[in-house]
PDB file of N, CA and C in Angstrom:
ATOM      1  N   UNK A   1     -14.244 -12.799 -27.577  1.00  0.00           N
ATOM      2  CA  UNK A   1     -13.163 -13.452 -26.828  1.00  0.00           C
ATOM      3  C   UNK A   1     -12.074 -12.430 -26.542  1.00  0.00           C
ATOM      4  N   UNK A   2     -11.809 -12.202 -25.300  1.00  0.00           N
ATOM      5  CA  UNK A   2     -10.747 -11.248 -24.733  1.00  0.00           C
ATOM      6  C   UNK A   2      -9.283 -12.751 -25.278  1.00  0.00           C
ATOM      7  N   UNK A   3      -8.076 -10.867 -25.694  1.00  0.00           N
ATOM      8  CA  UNK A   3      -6.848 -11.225 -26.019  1.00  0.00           C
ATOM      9  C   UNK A   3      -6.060 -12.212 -25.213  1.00  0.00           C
ATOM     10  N   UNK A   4      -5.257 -12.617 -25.336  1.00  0.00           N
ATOM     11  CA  UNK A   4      -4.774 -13.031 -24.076  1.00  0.00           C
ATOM     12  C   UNK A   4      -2.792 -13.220 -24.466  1.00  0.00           C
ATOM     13  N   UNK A   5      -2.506 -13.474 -23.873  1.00  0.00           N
ATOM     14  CA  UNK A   5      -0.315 -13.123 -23.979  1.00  0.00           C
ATOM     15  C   UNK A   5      -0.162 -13.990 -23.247  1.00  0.00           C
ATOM     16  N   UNK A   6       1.327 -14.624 -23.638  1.00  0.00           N
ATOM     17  CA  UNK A   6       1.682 -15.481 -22.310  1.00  0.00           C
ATOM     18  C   UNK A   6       3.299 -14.894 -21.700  1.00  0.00           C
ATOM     19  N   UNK A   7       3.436 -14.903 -20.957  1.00  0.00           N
ATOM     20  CA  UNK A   7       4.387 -14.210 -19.932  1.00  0.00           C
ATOM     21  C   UNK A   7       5.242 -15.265 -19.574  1.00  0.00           C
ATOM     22  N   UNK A   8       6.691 -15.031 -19.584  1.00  0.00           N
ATOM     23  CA  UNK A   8       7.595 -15.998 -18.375  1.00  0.00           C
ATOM     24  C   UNK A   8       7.957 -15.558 -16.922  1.00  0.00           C
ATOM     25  N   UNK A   9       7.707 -16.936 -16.259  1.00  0.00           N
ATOM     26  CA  UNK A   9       8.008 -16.740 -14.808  1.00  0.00           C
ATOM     27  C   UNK A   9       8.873 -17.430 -14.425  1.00  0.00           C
ATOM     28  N   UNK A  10       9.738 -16.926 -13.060  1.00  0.00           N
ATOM     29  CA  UNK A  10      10.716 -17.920 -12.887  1.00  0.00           C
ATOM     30  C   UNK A  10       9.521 -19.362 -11.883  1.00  0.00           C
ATOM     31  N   UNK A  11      10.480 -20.114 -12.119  1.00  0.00           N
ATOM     32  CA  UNK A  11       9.375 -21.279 -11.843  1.00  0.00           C
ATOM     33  C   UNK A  11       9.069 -21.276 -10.256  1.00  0.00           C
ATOM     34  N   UNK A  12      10.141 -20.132  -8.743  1.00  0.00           N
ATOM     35  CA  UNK A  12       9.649 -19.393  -7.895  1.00  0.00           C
ATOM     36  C   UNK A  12       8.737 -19.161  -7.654  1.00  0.00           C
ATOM     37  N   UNK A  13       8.310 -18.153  -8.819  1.00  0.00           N
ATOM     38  CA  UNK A  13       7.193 -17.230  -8.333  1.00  0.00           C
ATOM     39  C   UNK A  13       5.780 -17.907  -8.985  1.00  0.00           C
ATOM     40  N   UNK A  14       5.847 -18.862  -9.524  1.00  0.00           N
ATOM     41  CA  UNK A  14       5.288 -20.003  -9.841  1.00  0.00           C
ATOM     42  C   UNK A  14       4.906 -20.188  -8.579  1.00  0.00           C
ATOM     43  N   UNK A  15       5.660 -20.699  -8.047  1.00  0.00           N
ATOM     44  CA  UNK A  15       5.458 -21.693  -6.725  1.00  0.00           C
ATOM     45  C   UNK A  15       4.818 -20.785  -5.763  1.00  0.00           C
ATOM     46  N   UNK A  16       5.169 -19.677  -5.366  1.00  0.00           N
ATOM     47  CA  UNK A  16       4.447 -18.250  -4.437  1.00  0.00           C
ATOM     48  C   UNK A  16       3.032 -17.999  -5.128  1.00  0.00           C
ATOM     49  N   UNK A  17       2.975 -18.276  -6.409  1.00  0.00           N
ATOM     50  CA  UNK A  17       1.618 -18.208  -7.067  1.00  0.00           C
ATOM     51  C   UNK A  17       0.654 -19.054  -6.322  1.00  0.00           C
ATOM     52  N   UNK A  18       1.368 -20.553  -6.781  1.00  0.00           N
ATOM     53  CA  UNK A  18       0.267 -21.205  -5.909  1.00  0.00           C
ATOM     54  C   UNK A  18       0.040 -21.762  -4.347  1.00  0.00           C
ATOM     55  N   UNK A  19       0.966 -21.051  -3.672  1.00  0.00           N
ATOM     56  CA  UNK A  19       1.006 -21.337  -2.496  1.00  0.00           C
ATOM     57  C   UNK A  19      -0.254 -19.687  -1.776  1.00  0.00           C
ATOM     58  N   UNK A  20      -0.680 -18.557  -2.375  1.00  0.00           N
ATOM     59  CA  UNK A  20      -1.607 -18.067  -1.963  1.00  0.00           C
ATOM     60  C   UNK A  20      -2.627 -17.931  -2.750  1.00  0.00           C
ATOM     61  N   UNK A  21      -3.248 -19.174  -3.984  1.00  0.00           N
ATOM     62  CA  UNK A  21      -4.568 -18.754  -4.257  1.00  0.00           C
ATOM     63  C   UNK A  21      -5.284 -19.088  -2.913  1.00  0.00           C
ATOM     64  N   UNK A  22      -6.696 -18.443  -3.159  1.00  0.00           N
ATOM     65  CA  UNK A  22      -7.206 -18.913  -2.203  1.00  0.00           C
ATOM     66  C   UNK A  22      -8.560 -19.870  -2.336  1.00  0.00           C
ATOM     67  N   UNK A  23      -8.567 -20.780  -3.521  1.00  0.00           N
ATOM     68  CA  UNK A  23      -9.062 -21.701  -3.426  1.00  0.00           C
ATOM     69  C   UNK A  23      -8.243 -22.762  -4.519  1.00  0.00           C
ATOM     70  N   UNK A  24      -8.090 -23.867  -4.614  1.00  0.00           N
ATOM     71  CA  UNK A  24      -7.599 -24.942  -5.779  1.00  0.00           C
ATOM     72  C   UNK A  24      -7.601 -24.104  -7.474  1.00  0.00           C
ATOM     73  N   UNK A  25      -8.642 -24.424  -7.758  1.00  0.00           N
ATOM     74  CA  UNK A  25      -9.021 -24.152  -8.942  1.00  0.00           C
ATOM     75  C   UNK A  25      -8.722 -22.729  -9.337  1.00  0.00           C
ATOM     76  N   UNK A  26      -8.273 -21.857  -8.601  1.00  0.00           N
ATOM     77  CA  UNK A  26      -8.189 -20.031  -8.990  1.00  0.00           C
ATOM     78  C   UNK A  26      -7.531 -20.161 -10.239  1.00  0.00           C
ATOM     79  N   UNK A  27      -7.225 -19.493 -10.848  1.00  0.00           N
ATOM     80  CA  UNK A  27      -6.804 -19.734 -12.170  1.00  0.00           C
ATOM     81  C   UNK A  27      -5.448 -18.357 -11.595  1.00  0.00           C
ATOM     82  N   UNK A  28      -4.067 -18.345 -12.512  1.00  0.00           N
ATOM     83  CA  UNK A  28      -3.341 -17.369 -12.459  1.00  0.00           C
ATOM     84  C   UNK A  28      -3.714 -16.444 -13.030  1.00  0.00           C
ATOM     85  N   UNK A  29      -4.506 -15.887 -13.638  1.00  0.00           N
ATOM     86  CA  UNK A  29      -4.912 -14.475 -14.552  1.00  0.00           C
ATOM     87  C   UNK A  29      -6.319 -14.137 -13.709  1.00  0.00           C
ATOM     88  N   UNK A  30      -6.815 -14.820 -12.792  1.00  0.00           N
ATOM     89  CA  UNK A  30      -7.679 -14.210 -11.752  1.00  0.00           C
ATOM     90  C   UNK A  30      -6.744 -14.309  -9.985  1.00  0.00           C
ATOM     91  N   UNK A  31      -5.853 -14.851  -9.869  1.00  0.00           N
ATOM     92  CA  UNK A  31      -5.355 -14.233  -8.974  1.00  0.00           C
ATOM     93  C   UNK A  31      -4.018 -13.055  -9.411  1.00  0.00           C
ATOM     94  N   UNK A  32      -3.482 -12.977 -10.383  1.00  0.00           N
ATOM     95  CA  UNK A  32      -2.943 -11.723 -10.412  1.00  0.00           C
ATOM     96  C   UNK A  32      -3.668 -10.671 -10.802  1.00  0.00           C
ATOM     97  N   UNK A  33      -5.107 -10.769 -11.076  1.00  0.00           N
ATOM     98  CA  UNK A  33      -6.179  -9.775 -11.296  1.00  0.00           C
ATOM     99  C   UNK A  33      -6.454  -9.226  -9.790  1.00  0.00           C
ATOM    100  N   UNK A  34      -6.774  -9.998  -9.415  1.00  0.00           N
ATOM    101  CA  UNK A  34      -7.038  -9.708  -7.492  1.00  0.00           C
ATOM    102  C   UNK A  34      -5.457  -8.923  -6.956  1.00  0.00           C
ATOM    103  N   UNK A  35      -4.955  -9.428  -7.156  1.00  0.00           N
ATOM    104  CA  UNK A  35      -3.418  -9.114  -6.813  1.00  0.00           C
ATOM    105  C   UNK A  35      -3.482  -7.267  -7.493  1.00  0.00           C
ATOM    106  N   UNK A  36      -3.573  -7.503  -8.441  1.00  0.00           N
ATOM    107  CA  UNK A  36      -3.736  -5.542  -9.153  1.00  0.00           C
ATOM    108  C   UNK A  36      -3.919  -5.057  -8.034  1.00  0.00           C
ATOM    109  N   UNK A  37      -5.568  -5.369  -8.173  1.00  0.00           N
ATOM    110  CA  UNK A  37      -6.531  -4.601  -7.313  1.00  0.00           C
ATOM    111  C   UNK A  37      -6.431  -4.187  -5.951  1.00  0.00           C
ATOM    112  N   UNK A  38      -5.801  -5.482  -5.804  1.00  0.00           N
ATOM    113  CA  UNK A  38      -5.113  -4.566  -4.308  1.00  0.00           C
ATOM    114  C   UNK A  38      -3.826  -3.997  -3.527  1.00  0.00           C
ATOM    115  N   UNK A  39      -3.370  -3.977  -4.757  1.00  0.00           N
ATOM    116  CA  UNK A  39      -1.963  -3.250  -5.337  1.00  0.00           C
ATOM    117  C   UNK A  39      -2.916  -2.233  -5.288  1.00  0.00           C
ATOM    118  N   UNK A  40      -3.589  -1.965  -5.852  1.00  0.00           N
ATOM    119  CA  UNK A  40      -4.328  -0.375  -6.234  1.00  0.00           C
ATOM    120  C   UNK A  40      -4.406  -0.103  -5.463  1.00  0.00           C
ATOM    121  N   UNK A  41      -5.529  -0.194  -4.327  1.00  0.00           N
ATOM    122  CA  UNK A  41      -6.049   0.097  -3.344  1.00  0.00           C
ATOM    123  C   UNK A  41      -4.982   0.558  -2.358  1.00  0.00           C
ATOM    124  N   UNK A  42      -3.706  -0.361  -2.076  1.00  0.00           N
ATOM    125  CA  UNK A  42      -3.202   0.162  -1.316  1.00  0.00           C
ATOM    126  C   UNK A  42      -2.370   1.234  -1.480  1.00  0.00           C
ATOM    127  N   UNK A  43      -2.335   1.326  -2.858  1.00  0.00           N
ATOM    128  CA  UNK A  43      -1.589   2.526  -3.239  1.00  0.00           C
ATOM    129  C   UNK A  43      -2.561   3.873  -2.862  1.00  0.00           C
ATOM    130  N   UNK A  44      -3.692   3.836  -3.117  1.00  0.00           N
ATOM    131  CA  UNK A  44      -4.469   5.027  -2.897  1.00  0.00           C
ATOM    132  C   UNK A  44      -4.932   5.368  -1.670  1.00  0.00           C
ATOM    133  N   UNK A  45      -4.807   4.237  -0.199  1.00  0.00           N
ATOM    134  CA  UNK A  45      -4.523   4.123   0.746  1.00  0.00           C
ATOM    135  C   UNK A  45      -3.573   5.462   1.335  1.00  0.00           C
ATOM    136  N   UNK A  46      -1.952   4.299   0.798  1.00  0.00           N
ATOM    137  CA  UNK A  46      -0.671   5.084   1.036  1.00  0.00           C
ATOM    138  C   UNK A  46      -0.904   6.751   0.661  1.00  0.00           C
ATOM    139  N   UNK A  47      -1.442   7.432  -0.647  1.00  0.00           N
ATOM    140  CA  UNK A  47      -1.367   8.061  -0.910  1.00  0.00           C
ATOM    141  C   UNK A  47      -2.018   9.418  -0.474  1.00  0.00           C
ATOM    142  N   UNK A  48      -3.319   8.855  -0.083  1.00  0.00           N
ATOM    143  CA  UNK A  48      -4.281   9.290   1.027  1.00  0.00           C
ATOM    144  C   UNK A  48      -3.889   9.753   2.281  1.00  0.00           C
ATOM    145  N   UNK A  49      -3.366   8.869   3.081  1.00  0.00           N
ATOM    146  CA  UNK A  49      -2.259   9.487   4.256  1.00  0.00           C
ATOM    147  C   UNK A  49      -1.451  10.162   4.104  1.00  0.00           C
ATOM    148  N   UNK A  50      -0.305   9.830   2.768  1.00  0.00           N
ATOM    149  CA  UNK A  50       0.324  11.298   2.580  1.00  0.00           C
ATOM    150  C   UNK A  50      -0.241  12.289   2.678  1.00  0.00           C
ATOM    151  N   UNK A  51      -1.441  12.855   1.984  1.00  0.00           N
ATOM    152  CA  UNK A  51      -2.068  13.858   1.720  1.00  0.00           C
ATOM    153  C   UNK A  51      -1.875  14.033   3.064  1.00  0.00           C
ATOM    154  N   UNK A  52      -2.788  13.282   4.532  1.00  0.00           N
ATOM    155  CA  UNK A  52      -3.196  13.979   5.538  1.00  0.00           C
ATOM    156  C   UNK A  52      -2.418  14.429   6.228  1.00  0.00           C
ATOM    157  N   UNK A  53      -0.856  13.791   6.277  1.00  0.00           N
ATOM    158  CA  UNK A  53      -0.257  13.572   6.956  1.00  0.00           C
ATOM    159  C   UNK A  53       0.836  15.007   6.889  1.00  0.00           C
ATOM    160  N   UNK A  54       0.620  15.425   5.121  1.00  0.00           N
ATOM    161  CA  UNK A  54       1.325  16.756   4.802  1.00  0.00           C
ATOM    162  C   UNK A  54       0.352  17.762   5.456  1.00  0.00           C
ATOM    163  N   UNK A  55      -1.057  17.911   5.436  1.00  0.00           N
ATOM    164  CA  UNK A  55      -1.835  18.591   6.403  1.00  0.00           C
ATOM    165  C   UNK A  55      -1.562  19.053   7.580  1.00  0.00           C
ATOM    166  N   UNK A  56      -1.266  17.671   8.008  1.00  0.00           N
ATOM    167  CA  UNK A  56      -1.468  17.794   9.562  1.00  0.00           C
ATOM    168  C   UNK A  56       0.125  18.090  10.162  1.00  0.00           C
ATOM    169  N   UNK A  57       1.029  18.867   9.126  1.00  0.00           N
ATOM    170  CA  UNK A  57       2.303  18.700   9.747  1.00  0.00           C
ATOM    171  C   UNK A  57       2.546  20.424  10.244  1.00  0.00           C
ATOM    172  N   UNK A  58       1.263  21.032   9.391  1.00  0.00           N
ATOM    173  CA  UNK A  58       1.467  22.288   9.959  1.00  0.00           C
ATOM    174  C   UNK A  58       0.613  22.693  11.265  1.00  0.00           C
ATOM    175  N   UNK A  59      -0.350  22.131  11.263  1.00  0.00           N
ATOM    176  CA  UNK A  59      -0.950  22.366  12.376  1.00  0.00           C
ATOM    177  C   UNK A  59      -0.077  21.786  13.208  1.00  0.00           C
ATOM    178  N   UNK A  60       0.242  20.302  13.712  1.00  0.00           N
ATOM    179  CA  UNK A  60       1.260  19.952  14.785  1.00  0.00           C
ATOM    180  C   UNK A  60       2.169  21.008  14.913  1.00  0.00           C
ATOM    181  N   UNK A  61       2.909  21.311  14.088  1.00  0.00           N
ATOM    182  CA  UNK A  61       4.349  22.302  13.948  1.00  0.00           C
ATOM    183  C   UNK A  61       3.359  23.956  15.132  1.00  0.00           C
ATOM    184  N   UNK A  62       2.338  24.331  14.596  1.00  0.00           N
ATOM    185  CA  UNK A  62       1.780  25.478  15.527  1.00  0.00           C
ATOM    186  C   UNK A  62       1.704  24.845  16.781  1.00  0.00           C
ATOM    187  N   UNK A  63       1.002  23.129  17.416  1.00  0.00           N
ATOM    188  CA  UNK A  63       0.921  23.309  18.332  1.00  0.00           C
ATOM    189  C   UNK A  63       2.053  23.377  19.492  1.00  0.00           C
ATOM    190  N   UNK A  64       2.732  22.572  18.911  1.00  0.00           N
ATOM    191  CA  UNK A  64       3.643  21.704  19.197  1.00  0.00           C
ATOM    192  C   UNK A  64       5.177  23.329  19.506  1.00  0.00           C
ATOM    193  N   UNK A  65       5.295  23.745  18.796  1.00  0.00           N
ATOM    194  CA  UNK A  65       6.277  25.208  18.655  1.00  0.00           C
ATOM    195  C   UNK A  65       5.995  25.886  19.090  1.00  0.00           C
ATOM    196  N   UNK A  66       5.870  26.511  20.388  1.00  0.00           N
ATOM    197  CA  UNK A  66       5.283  27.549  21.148  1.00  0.00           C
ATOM    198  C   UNK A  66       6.031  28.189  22.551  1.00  0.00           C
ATOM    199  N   UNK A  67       6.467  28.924  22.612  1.00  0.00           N
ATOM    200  CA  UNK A  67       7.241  29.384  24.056  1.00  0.00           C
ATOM    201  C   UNK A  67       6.407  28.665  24.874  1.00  0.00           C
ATOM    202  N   UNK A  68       5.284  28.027  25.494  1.00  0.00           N
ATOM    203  CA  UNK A  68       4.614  27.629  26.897  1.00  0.00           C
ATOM    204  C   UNK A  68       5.507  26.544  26.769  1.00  0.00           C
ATOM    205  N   UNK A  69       5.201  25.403  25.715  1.00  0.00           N
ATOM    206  CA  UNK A  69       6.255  24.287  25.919  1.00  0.00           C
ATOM    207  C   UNK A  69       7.811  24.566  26.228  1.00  0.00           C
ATOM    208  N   UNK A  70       8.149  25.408  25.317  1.00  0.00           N
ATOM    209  CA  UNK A  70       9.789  25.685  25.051  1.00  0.00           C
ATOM    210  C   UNK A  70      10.357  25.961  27.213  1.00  0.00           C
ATOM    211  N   UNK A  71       9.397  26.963  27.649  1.00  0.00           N
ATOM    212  CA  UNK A  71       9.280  27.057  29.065  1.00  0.00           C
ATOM    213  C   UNK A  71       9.840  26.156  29.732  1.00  0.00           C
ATOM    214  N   UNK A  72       8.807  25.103  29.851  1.00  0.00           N
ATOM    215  CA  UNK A  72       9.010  23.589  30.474  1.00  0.00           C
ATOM    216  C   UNK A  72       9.974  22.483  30.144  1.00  0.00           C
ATOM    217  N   UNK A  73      10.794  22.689  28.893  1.00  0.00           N
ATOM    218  CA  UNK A  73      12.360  22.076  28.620  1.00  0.00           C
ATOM    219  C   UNK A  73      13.141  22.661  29.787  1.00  0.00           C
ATOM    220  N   UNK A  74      12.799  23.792  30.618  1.00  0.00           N
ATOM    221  CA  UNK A  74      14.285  24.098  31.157  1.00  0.00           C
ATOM    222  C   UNK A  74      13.849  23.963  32.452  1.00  0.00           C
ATOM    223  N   UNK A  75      13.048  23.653  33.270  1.00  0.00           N
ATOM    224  CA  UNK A  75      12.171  23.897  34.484  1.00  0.00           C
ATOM    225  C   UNK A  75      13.786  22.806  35.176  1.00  0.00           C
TER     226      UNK A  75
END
């Protein structure tokens, strides 16, 4: 038998609890289990794009920074 704790909520987030299970019967310790998980996910998401996004700031910066463009600001 897994441990188990009991937690206080304001009686709110109570109510936000059960206004998105997504069936009757979900139990609260399987929808804030689901809830983690995709807390996770989107964190490793977010974090993922950072990565690319620090990548891709030097290449833009070469293309993007170049006397041919700088040219065509003053035309």
């Amino acid at each position: 038998m897994s441990e188990v704790t009991t937690i206080q909520l304001d009686k709110s987030v109570v109510e936000e609890l059960k206004e998105i299970r997504e069936y009757p019967r979900q139990t609260y310790n399987e929808l804030i289990e689901h809830m983690a998980k995709v807390f996770k996910n989107i964190k490793k998401k977010n974090q993922y794009d950072e990565f690319l996004h620090k990548i891709q700031q030097s290449k833009m910066k070469e293309l993007w920074d170049n006397k041919e463009d700088e040219a065509w600001e003053h035309v």
